[in-house]
PDB file of N, CA and C in Angstrom:
ATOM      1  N   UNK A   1     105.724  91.461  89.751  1.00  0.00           N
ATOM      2  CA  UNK A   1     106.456  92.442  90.535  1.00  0.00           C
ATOM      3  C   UNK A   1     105.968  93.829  90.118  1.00  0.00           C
ATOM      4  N   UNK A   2     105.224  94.517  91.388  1.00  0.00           N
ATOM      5  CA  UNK A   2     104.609  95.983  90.539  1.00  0.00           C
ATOM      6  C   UNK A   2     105.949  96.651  91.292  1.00  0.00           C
ATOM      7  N   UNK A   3     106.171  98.206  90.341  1.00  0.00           N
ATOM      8  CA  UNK A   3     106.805  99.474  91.192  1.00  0.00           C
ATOM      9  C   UNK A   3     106.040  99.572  92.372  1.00  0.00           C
ATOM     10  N   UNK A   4     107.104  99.698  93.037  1.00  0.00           N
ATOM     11  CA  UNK A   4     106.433 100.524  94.909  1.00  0.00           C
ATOM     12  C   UNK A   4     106.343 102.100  94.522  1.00  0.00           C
ATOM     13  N   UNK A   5     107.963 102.534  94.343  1.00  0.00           N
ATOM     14  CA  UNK A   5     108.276 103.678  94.090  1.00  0.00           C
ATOM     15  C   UNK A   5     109.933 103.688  94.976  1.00  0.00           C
ATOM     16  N   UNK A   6     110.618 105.140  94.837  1.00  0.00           N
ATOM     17  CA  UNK A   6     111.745 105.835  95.330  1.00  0.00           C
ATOM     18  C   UNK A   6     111.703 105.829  96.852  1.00  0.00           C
ATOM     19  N   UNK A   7     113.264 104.894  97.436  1.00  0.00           N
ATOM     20  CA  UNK A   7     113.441 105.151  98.601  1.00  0.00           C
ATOM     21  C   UNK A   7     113.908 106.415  98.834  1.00  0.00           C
ATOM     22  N   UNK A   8     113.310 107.199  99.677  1.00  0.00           N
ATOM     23  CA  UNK A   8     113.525 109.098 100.169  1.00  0.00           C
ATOM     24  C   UNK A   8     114.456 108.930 101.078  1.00  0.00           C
ATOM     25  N   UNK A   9     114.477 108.295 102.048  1.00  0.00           N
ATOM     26  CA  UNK A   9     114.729 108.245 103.350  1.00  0.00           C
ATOM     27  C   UNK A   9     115.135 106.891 104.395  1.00  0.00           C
ATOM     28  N   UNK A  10     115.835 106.826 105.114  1.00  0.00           N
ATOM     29  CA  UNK A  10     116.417 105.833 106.437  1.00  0.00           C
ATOM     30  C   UNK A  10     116.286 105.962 107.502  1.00  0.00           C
ATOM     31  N   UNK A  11     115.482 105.391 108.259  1.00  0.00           N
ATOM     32  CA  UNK A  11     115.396 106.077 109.626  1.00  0.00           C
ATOM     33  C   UNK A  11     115.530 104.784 110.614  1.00  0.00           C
ATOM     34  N   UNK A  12     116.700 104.570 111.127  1.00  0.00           N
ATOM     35  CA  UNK A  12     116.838 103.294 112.572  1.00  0.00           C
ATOM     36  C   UNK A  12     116.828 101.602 111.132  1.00  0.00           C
ATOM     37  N   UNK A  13     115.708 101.566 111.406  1.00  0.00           N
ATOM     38  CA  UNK A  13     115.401 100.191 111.004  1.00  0.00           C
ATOM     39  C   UNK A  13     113.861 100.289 109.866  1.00  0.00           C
ATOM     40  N   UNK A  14     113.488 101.675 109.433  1.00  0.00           N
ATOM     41  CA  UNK A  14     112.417 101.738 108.602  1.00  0.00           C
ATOM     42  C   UNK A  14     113.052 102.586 107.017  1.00  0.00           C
ATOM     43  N   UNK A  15     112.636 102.384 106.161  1.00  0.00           N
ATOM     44  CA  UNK A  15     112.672 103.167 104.983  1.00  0.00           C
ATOM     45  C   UNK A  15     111.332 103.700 104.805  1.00  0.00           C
ATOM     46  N   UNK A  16     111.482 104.744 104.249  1.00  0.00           N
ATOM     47  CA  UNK A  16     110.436 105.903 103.973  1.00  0.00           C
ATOM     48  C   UNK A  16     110.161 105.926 101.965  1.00  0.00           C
ATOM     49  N   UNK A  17     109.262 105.418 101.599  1.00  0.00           N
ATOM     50  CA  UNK A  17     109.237 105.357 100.228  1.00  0.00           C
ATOM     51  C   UNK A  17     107.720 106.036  99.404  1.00  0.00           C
ATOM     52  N   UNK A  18     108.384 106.755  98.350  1.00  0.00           N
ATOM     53  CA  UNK A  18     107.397 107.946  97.630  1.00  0.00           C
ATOM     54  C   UNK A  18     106.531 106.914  97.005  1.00  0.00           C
ATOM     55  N   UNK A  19     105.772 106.761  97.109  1.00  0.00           N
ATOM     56  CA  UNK A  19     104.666 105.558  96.377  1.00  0.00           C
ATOM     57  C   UNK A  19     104.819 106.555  94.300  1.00  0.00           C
ATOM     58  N   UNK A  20     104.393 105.275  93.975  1.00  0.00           N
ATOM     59  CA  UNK A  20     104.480 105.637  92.377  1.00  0.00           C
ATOM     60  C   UNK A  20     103.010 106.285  92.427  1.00  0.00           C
ATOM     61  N   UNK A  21     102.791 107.166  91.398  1.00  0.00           N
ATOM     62  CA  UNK A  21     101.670 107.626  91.200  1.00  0.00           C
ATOM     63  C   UNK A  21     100.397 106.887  90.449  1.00  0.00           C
ATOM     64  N   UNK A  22     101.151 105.453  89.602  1.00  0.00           N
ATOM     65  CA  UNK A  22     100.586 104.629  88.850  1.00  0.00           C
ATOM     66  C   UNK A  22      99.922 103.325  90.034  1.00  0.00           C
ATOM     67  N   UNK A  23     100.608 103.561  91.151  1.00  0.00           N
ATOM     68  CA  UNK A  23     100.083 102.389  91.643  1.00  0.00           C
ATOM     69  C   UNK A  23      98.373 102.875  92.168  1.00  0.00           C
ATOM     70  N   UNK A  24      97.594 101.743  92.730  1.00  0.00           N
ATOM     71  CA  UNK A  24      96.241 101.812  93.086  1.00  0.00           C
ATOM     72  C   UNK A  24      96.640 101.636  94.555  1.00  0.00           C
ATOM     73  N   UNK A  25      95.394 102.293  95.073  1.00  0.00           N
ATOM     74  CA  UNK A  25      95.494 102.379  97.081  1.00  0.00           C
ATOM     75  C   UNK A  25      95.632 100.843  97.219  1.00  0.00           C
ATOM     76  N   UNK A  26      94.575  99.861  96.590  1.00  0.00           N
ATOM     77  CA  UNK A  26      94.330  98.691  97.077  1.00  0.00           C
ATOM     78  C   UNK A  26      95.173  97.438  96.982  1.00  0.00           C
ATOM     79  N   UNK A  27      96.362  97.962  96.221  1.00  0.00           N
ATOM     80  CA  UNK A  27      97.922  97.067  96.314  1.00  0.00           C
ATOM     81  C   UNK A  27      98.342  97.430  97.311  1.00  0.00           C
ATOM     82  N   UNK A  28      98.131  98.366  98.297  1.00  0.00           N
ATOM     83  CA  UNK A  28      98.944  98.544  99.405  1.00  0.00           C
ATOM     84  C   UNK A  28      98.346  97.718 100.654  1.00  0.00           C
ATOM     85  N   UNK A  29      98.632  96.366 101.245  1.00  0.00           N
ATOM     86  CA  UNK A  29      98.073  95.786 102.414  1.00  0.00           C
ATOM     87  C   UNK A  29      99.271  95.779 102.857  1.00  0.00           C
ATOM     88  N   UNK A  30      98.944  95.659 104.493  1.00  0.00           N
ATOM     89  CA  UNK A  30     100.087  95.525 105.530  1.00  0.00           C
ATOM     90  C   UNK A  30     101.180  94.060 104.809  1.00  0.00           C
ATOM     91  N   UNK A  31     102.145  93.524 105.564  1.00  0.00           N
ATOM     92  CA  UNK A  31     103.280  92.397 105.633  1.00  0.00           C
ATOM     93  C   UNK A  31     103.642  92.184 104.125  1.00  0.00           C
ATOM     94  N   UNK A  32     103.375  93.231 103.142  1.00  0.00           N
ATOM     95  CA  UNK A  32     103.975  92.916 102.291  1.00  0.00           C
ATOM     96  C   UNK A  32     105.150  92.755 101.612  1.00  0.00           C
ATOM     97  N   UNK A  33     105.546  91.800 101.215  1.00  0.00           N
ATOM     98  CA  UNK A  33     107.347  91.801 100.792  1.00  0.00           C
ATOM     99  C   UNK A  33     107.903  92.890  99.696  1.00  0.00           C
ATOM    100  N   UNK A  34     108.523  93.697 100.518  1.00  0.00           N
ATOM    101  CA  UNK A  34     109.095  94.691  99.214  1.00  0.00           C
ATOM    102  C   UNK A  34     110.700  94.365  99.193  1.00  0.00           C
ATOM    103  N   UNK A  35     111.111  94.204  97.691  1.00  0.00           N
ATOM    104  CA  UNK A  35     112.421  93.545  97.166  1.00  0.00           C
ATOM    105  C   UNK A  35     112.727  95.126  96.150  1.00  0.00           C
ATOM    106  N   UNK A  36     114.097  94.775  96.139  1.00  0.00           N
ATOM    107  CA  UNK A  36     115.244  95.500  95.168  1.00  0.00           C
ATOM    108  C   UNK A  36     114.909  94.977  93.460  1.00  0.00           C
ATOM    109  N   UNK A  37     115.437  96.059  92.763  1.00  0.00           N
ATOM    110  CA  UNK A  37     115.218  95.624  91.564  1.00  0.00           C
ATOM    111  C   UNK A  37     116.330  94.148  91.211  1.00  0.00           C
ATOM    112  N   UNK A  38     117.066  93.866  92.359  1.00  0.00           N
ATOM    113  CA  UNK A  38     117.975  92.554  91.638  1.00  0.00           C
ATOM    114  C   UNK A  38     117.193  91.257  92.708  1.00  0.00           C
ATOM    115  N   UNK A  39     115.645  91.474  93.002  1.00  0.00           N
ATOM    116  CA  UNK A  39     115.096  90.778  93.629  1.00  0.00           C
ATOM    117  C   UNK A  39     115.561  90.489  94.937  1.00  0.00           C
ATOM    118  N   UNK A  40     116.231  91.248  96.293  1.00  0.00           N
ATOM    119  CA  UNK A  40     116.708  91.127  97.333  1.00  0.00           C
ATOM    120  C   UNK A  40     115.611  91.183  98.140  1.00  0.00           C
ATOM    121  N   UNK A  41     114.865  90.625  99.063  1.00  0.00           N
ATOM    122  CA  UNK A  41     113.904  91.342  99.964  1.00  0.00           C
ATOM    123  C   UNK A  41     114.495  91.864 100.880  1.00  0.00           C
ATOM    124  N   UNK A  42     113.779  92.883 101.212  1.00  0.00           N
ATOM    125  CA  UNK A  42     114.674  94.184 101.724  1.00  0.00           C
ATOM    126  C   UNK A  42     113.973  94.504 103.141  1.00  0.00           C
ATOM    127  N   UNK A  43     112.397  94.134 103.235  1.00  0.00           N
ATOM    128  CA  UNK A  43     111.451  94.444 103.763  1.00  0.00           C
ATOM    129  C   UNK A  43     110.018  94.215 103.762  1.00  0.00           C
ATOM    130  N   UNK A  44     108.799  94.934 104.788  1.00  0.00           N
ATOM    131  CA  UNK A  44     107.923  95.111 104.526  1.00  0.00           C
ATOM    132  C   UNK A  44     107.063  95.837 105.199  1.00  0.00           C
ATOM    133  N   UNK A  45     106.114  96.062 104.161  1.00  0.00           N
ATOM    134  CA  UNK A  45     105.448  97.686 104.153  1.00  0.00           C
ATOM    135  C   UNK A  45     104.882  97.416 105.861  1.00  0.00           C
ATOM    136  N   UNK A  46     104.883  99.094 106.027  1.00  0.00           N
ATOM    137  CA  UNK A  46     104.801  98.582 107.662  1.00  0.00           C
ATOM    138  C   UNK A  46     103.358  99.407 107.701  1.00  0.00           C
ATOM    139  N   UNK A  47     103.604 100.839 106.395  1.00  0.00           N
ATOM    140  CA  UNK A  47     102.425 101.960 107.532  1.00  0.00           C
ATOM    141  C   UNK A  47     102.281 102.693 105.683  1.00  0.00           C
ATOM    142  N   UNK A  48     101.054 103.318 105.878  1.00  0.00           N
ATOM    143  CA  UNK A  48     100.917 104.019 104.351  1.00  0.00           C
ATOM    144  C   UNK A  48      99.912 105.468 104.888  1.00  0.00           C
ATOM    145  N   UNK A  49     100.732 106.574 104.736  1.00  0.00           N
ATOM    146  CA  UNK A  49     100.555 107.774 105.296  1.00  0.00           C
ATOM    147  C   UNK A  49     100.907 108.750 104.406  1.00  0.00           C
ATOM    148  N   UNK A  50     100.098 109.902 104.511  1.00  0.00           N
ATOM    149  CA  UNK A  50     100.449 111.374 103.997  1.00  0.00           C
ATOM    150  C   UNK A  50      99.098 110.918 103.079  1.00  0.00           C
ATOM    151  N   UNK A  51      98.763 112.287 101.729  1.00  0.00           N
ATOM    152  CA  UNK A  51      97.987 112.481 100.677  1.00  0.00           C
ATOM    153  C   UNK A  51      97.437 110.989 100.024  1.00  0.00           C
ATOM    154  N   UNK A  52      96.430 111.485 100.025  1.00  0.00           N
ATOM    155  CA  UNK A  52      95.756 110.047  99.333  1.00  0.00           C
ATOM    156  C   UNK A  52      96.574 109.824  97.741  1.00  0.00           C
ATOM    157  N   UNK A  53      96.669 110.757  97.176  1.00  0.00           N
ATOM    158  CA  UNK A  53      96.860 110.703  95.552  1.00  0.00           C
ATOM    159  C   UNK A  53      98.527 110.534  95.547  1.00  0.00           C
ATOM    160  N   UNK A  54      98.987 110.858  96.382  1.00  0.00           N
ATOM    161  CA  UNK A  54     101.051 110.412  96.349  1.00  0.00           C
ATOM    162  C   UNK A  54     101.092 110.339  97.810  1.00  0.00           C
ATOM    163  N   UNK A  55     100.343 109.071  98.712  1.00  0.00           N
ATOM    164  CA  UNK A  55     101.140 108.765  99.813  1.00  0.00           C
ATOM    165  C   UNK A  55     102.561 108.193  99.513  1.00  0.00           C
ATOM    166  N   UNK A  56     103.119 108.085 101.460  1.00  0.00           N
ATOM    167  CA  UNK A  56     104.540 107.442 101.441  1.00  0.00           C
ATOM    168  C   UNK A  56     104.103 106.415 102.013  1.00  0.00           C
ATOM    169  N   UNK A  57     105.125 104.818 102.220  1.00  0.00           N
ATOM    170  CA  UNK A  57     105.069 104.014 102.327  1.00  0.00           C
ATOM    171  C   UNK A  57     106.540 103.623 103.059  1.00  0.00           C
ATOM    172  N   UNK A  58     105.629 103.267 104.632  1.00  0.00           N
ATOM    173  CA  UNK A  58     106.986 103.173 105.521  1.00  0.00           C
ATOM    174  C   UNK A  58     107.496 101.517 105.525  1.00  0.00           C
ATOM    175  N   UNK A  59     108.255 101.279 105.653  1.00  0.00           N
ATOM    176  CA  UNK A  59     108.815  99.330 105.294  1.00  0.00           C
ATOM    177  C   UNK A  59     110.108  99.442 106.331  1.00  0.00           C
ATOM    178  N   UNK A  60     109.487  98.179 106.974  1.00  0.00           N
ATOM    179  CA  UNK A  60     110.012  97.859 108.222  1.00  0.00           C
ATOM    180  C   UNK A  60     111.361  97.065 107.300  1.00  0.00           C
ATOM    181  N   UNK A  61     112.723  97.147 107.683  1.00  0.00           N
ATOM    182  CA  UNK A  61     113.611  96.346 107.078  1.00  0.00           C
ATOM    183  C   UNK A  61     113.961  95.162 108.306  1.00  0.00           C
ATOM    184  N   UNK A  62     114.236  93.968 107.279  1.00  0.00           N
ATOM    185  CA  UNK A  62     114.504  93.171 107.495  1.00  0.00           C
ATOM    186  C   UNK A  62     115.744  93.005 108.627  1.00  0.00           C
ATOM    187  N   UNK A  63     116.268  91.607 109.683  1.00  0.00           N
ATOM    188  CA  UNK A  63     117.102  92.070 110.199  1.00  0.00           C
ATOM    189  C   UNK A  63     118.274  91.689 109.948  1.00  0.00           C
ATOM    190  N   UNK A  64     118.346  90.499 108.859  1.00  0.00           N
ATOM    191  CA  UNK A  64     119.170  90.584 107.939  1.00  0.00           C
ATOM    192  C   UNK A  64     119.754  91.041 107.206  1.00  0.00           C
ATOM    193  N   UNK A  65     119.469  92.575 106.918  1.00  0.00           N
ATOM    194  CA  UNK A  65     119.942  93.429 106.271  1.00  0.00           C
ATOM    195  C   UNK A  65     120.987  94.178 107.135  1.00  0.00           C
ATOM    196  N   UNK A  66     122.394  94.428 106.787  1.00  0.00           N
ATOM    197  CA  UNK A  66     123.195  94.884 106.975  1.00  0.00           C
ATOM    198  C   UNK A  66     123.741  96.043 107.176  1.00  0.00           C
ATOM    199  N   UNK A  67     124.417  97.001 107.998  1.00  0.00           N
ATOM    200  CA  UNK A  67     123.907  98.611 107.876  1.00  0.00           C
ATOM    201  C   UNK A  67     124.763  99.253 106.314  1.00  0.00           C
ATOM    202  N   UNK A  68     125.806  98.745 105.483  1.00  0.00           N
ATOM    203  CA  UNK A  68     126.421  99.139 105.213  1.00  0.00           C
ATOM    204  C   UNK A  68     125.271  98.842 103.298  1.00  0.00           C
ATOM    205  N   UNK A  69     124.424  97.802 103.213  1.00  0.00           N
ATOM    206  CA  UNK A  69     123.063  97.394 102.604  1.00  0.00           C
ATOM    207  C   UNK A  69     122.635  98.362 102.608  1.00  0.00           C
ATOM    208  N   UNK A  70     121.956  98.705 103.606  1.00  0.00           N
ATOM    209  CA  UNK A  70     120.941  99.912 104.026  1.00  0.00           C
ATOM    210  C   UNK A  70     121.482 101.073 103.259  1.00  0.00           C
ATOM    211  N   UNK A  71     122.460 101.590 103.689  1.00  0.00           N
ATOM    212  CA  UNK A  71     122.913 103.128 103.146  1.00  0.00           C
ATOM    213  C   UNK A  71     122.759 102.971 101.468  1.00  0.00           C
ATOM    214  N   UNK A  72     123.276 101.797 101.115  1.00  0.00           N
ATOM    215  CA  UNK A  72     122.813 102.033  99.438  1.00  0.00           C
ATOM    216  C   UNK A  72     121.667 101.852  99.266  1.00  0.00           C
ATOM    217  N   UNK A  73     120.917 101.992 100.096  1.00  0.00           N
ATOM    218  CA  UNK A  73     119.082 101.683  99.339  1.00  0.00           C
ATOM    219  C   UNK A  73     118.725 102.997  99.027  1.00  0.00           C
ATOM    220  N   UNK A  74     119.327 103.930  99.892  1.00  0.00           N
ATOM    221  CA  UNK A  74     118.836 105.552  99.744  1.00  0.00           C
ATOM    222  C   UNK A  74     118.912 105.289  97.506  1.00  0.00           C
ATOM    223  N   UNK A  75     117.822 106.546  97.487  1.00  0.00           N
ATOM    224  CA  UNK A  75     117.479 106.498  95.714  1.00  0.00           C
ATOM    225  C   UNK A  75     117.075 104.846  95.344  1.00  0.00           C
ATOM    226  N   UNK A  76     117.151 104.263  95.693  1.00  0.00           N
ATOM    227  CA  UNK A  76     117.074 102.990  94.941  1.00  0.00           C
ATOM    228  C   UNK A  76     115.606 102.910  94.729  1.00  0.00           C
ATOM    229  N   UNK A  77     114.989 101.901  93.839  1.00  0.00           N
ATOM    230  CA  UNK A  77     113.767 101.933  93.385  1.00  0.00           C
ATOM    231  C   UNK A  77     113.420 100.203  94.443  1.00  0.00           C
ATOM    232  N   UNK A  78     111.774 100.622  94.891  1.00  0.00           N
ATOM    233  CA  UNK A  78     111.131  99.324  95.798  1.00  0.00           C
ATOM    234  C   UNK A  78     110.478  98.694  94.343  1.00  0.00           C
ATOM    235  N   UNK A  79     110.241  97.640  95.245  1.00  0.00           N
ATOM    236  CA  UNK A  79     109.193  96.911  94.327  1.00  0.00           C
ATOM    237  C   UNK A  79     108.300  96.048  95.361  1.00  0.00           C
ATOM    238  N   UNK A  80     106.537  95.961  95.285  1.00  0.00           N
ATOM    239  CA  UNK A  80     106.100  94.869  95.445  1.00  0.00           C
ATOM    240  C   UNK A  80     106.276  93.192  94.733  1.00  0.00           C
ATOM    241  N   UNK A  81     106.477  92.674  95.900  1.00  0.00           N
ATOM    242  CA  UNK A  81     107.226  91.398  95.315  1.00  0.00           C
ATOM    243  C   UNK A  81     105.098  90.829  94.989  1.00  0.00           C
TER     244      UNK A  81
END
């Protein structure tokens, strides 16, 4: 399980996440499962945009996820599963 990084943001059905600065470009491929630190999958990475050296990382959420789920993800930390 590597750090993804900090959920910033909620938007509809996507989270917006600050990539860690430790991670490498080449962990980032499309359909990947990103989970909660209590191992929930939450999502997956949909789109990887902005600065090469601290892109963000957009993750399509799941539709199992619940809206009242969602609002506590804001701050929460991703993880590649």
């Amino acid at each position: 399980m590597k750090r993804l990084g900090d959920i910033l943001y909620i938007m509809d059905k996507l989270l917006i996440v600050r990539a860690e600065r430790t991670l490498e470009q080449s962990v980032f491929r499309g359909d990947q499962t990103v989970v909660t630190r209590k191992m929930k999958k939450i999502g997956k990475i949909n789109e990887v945009f902005g600065p090469v050296n601290a892109p963000y990382i957009s993750i399509k959420i799941f539709n199992n996820i619940n809206a009242s789920e969602v609002k506590g993800l804001k701050k929460e930390r991703a993880y590649l599963q």
